[in-house]
Protein backbone atom coordinates (compact mmCIF):
# COMPACT_ATOMS: atom_id res chain seq x y z
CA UNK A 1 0.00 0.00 0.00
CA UNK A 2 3.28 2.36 0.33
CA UNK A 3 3.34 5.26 -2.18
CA UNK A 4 6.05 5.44 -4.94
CA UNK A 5 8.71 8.44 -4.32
CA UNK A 6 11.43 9.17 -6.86
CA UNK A 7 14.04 10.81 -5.80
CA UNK A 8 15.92 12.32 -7.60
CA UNK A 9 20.18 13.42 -7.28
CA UNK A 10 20.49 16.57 -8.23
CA UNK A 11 23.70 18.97 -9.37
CA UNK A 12 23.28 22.31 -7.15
CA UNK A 13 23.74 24.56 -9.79
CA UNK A 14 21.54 27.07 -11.41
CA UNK A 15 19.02 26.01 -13.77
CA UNK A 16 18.87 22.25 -12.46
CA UNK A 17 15.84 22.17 -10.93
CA UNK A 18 14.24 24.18 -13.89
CA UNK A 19 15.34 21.06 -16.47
CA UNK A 20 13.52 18.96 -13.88
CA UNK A 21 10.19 20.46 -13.47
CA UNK A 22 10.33 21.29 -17.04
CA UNK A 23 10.84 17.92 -18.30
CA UNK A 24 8.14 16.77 -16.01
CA UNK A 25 5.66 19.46 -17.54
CA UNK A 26 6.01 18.61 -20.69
CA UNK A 27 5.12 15.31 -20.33
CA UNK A 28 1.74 16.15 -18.57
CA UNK A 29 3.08 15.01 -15.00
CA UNK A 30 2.06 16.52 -12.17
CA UNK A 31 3.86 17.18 -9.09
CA UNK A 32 2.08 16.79 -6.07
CA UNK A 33 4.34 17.02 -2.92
CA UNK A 34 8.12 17.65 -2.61
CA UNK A 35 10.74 18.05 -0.51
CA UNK A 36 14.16 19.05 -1.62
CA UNK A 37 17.49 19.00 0.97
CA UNK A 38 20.52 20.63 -0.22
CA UNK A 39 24.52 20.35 0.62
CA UNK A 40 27.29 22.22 -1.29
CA UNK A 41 27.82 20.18 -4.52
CA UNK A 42 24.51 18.45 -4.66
CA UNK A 43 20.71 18.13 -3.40
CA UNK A 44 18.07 15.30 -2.91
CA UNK A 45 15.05 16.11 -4.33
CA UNK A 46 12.34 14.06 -3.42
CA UNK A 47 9.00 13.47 -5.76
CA UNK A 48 5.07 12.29 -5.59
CA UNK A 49 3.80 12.64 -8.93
CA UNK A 50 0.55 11.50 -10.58
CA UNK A 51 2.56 9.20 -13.38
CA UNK A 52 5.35 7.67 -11.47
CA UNK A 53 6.36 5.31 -14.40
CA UNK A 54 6.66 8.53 -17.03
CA UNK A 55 8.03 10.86 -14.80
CA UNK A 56 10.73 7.62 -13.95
CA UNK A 57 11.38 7.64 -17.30
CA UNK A 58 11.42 11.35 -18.42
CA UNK A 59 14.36 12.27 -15.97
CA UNK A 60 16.34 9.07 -16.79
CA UNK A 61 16.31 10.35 -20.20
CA UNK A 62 17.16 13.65 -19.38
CA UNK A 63 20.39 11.92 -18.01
CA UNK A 64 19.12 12.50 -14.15
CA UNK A 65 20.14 9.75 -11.25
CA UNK A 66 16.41 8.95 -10.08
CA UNK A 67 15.85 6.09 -7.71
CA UNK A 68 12.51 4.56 -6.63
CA UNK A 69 11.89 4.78 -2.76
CA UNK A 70 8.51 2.91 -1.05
CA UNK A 71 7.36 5.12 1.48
CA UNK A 72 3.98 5.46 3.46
CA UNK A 73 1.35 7.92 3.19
CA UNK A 74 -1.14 9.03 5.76
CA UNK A 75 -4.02 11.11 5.80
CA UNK A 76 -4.26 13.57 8.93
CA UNK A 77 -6.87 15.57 10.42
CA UNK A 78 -5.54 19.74 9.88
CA UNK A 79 -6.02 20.57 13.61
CA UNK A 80 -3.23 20.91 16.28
CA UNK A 81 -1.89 17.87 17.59
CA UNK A 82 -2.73 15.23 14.88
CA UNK A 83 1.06 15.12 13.49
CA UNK A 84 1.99 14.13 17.18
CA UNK A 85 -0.77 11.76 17.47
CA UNK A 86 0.49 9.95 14.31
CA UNK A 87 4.05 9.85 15.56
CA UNK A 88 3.33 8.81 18.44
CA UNK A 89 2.07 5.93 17.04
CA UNK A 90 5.09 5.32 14.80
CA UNK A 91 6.85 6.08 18.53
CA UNK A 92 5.10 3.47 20.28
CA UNK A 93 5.36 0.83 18.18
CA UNK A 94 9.08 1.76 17.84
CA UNK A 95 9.11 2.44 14.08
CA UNK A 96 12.54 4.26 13.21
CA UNK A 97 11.55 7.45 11.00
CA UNK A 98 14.13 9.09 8.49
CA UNK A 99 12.39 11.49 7.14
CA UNK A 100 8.89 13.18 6.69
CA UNK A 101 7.19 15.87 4.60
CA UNK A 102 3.51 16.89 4.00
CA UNK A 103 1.20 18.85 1.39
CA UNK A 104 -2.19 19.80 1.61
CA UNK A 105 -5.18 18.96 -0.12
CA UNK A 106 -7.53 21.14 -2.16
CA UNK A 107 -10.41 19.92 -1.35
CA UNK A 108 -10.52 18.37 1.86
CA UNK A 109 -8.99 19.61 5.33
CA UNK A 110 -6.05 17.48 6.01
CA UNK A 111 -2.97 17.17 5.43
CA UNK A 112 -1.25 14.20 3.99
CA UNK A 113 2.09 13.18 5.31
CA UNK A 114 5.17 11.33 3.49
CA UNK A 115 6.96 8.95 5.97
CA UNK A 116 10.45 7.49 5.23
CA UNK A 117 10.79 4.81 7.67
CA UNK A 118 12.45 1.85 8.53
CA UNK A 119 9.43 -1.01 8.03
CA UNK A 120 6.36 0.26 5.96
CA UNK A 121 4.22 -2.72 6.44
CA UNK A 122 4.61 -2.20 10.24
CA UNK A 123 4.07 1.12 10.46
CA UNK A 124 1.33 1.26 7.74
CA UNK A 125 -0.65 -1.63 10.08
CA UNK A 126 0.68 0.16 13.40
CA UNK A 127 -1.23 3.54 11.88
CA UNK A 128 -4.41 2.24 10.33
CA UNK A 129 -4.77 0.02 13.93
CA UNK A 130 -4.84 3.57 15.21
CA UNK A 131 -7.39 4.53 12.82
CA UNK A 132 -5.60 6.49 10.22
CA UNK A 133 -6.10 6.78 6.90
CA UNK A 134 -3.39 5.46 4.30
CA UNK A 135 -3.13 6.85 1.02
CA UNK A 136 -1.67 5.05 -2.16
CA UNK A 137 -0.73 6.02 -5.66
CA UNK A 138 -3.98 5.95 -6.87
CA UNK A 139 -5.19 8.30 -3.92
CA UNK A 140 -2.71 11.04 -5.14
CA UNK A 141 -4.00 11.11 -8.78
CA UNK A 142 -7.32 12.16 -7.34
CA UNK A 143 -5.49 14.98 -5.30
C-alpha cells in the first residue's frame, strides 16, 4: 500500500531544478508534494507525482540519477496535535523514521504526510490500527 517516491540526485547549480520540473511538464506530469534538501555540490530532491512510471522515465532520459523509494502515506486531520498523534504511534510501536514531509489537499482539510521509515508494512498496520487513513498512488492522482 506504500506510495512510490522518486528521488531524484540533483547537481546544485543554477538552472537544475528548472530542467527537472520542465521535463516533467512537458510530459503532462504533475507534481504533487516535494521536498528538496541541499549540501554544497549536490541536493536530494524528493517526488510524488501523478505518473510515477513517465516521470521515472522522463528524468532518466534527461540523463538524471532517479531512484525509486517505497514510502507510506497518511491522511491527517488539519487541527493541532494530529502530526503528534500519528508519531506517536510510529513512537510506540518503535518504528525508526528518516524522514517526513507533508502537502495539503484542495479539497478536503487534512494534510497528507510522506513517511520514510524503517518497516512500511509495520508502520502502515501500526497507523491504520490507530485509525488512520493510508493513502496510495492511486489516492494522489485524485489529489
Amino acid at each position: 500500500m506504500s506510495l512510490k517516491q522518486l528521488t531524484i540526485f540533483v547537481e546544485n547549480k543554477q538552472g537544475t531544478l528548472v530542467k527537472i520540473t520542465d521535463a516533467l511538464a512537458k510530459n503532462d506530469v504533475n507534481i504533487r508534494a516535494l521536498s528538496i534538501a541541499d549540501t554544497q555540490d549536490f541536493g536530494i530532491l524528493r517526488l510524488i507525482v501523478t505518473d510515477y512510471d513517465k516521470a521515472e522515465k522522463t528524468l532518466n532520459d534527461a540523463g538524471f540519477l532517479v531512484k525509486c523509494t517505497e514510502v507510506v502515506g497518511v491522511k491527517i486531520g488539519d487541527a493541532p496535535g494530529k502530526l503528534s498523534m500519528a508519531l506517536d504511534v510510529l513512537d510506540k510501536a518503535e518504528i525508526n523514521m528518516e524522514y517526513l514531509y507533508a502537502f495539503m489537499s484542495r479539497t478536503e482539510k487534512h494534510a497528507y504526510v510522506v513517511l520514510r521509515v524503517a518497516d512500511n508494512a509495520h508502520a502502515e498496520k501500526a497507523l491504520e490500527d490507530a485509525g488512520f487513513h493510508l493513502i496510495e498512488d492511486a489516492d494522489v492522482n485524485k489529489l
